[in-house]
N, C-alpha and C. Protein backbone atom coordinates (compact mmCIF):
# COMPACT_ATOMS: atom_id res chain seq x y z
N UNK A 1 53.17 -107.93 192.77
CA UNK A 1 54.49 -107.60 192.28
C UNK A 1 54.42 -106.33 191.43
N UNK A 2 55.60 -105.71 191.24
CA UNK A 2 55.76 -104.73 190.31
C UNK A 2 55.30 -104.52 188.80
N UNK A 3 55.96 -105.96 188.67
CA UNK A 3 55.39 -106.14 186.97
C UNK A 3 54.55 -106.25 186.59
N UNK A 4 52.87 -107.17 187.80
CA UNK A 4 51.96 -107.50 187.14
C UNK A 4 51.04 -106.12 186.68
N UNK A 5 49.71 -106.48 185.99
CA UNK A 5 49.15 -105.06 185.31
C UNK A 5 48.49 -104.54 186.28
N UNK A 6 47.55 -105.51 187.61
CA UNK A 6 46.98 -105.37 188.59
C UNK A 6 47.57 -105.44 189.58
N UNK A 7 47.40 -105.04 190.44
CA UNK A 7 47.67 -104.92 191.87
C UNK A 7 46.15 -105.00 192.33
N UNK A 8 46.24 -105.38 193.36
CA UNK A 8 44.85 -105.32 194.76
C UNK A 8 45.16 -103.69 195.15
N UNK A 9 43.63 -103.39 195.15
CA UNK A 9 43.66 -102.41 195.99
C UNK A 9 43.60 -101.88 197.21
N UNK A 10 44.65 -101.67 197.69
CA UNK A 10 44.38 -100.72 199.30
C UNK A 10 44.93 -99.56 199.54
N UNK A 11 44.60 -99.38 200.91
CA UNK A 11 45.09 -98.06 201.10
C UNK A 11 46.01 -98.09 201.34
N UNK A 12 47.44 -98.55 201.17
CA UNK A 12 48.48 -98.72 201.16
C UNK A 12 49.23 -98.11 200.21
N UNK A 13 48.76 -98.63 199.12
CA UNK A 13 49.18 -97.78 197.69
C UNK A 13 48.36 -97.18 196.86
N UNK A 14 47.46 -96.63 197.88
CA UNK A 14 46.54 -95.33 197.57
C UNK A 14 47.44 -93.69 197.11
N UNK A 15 47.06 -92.93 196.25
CA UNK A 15 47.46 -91.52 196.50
C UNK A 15 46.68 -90.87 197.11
N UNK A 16 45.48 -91.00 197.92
CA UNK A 16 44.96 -90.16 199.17
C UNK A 16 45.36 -90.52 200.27
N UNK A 17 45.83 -91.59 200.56
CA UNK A 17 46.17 -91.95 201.72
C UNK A 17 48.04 -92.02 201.96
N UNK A 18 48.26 -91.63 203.40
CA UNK A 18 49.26 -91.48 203.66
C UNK A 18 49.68 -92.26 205.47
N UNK A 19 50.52 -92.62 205.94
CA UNK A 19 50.73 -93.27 206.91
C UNK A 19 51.29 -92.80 208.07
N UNK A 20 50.64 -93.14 209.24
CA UNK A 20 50.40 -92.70 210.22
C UNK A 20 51.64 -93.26 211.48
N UNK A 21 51.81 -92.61 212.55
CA UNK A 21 52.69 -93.47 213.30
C UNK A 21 52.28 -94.91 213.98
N UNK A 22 51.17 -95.08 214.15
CA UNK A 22 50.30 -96.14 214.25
C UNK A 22 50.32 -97.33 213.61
N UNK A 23 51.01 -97.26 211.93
CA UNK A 23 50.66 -98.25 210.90
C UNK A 23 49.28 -97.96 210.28
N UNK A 24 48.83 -97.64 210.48
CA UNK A 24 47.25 -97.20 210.12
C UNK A 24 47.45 -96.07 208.90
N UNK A 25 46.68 -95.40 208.07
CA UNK A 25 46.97 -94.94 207.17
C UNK A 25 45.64 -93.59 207.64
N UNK A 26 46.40 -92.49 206.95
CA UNK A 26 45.07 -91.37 206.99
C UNK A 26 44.74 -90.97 205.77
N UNK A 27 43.02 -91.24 205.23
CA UNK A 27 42.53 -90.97 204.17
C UNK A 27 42.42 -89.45 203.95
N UNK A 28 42.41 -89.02 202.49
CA UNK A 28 42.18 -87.35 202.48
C UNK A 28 40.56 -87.34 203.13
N UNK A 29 39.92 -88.48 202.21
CA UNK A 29 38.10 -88.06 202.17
C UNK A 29 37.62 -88.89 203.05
N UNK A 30 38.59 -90.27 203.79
CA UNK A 30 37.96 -90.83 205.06
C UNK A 30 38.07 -91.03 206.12
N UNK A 31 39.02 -89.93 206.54
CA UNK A 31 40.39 -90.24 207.49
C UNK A 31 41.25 -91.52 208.49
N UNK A 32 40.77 -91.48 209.68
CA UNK A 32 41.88 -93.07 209.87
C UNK A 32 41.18 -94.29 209.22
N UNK A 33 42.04 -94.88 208.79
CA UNK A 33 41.72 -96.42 207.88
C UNK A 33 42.70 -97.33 208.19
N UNK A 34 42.37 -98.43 208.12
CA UNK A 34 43.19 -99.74 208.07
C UNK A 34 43.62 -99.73 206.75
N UNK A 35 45.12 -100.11 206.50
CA UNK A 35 46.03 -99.88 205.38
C UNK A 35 45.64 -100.86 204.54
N UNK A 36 45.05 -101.72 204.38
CA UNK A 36 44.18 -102.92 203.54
C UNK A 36 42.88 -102.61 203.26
N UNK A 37 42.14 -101.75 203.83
CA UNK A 37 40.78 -100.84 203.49
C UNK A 37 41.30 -100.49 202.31
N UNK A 38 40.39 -100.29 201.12
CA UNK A 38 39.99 -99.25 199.61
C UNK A 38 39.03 -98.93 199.80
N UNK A 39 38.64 -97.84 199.06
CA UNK A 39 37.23 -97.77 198.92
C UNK A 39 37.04 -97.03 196.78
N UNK A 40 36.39 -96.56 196.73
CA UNK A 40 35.62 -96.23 195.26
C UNK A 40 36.67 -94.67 195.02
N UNK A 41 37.89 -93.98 195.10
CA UNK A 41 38.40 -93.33 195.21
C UNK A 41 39.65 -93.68 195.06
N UNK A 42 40.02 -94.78 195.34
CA UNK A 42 41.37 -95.39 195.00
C UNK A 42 42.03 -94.97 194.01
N UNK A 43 42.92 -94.38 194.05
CA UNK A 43 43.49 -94.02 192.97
C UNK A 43 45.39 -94.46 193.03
N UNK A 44 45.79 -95.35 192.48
CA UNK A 44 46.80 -96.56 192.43
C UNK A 44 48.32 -95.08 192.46
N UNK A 45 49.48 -95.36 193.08
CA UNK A 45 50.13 -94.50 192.99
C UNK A 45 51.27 -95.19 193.42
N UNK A 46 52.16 -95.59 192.18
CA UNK A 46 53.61 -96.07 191.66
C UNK A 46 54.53 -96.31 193.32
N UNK A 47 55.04 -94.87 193.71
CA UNK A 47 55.88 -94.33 194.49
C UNK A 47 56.27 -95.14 196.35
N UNK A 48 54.47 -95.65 195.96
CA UNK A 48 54.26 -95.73 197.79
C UNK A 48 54.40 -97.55 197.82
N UNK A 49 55.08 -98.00 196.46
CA UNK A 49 55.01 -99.42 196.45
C UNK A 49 56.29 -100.14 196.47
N UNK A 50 57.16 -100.73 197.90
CA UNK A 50 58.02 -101.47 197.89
C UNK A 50 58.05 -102.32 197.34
N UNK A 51 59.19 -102.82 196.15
CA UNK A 51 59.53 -104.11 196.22
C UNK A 51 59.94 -104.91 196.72
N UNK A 52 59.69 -106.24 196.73
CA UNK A 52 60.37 -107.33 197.23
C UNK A 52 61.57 -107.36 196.95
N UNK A 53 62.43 -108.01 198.06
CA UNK A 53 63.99 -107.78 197.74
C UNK A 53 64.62 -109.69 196.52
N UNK A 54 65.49 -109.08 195.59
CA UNK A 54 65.41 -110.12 194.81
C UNK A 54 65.90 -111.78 195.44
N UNK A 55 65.69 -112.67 194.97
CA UNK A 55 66.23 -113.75 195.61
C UNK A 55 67.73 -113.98 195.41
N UNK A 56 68.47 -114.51 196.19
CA UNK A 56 69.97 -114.48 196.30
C UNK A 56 70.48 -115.54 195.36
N UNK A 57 71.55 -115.73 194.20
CA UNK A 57 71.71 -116.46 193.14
C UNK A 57 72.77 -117.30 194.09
N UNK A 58 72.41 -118.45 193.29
CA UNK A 58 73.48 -119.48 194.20
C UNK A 58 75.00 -120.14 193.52
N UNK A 59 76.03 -119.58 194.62
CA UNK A 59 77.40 -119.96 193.77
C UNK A 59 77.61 -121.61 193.12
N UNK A 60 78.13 -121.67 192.18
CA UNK A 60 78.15 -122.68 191.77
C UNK A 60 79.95 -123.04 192.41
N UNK A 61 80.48 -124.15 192.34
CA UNK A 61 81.93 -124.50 192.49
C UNK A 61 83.31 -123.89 191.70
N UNK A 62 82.50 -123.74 190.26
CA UNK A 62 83.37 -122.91 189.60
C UNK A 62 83.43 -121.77 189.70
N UNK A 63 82.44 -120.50 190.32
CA UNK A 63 82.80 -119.37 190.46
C UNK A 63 83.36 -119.39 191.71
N UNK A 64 83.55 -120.15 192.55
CA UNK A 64 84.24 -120.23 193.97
C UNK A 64 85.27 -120.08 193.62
N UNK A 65 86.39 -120.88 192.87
CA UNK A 65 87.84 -121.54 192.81
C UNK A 65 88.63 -119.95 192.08
């Protein structure tokens, strides 16, 4: 998630790596990689990380009427 302090690392939300038409990701220093590959270079980058979409609140009877 967004909030926690850690995240797992991959190349997914790597800043060397960037994504390919494939799904596959291309490293600067290792080039094609599987988007769940890291390696010792990882470097974590905010931008490339979707959130989950929030859960839907449920109407109660009184906000219906």
């Amino acid at each position: 998630m967004l909030t926690e302090k850690r995240c797992e690392k991959r190349c997914e939300y790597c800043a060397w790596a960037d994504k390919t038409a494939g799904g596959d990701m291309l490293c600067y220093y290792h080039g094609p990689v599987d988007k769940d590959n890291s390696c010792r270079r990882y470097k974590y980058d905010p931008f490339k990380r979707v959130p989950e979409r929030p859960a839907e609140l449920k109407k109660t009877e009184i906000e219906t009427l």
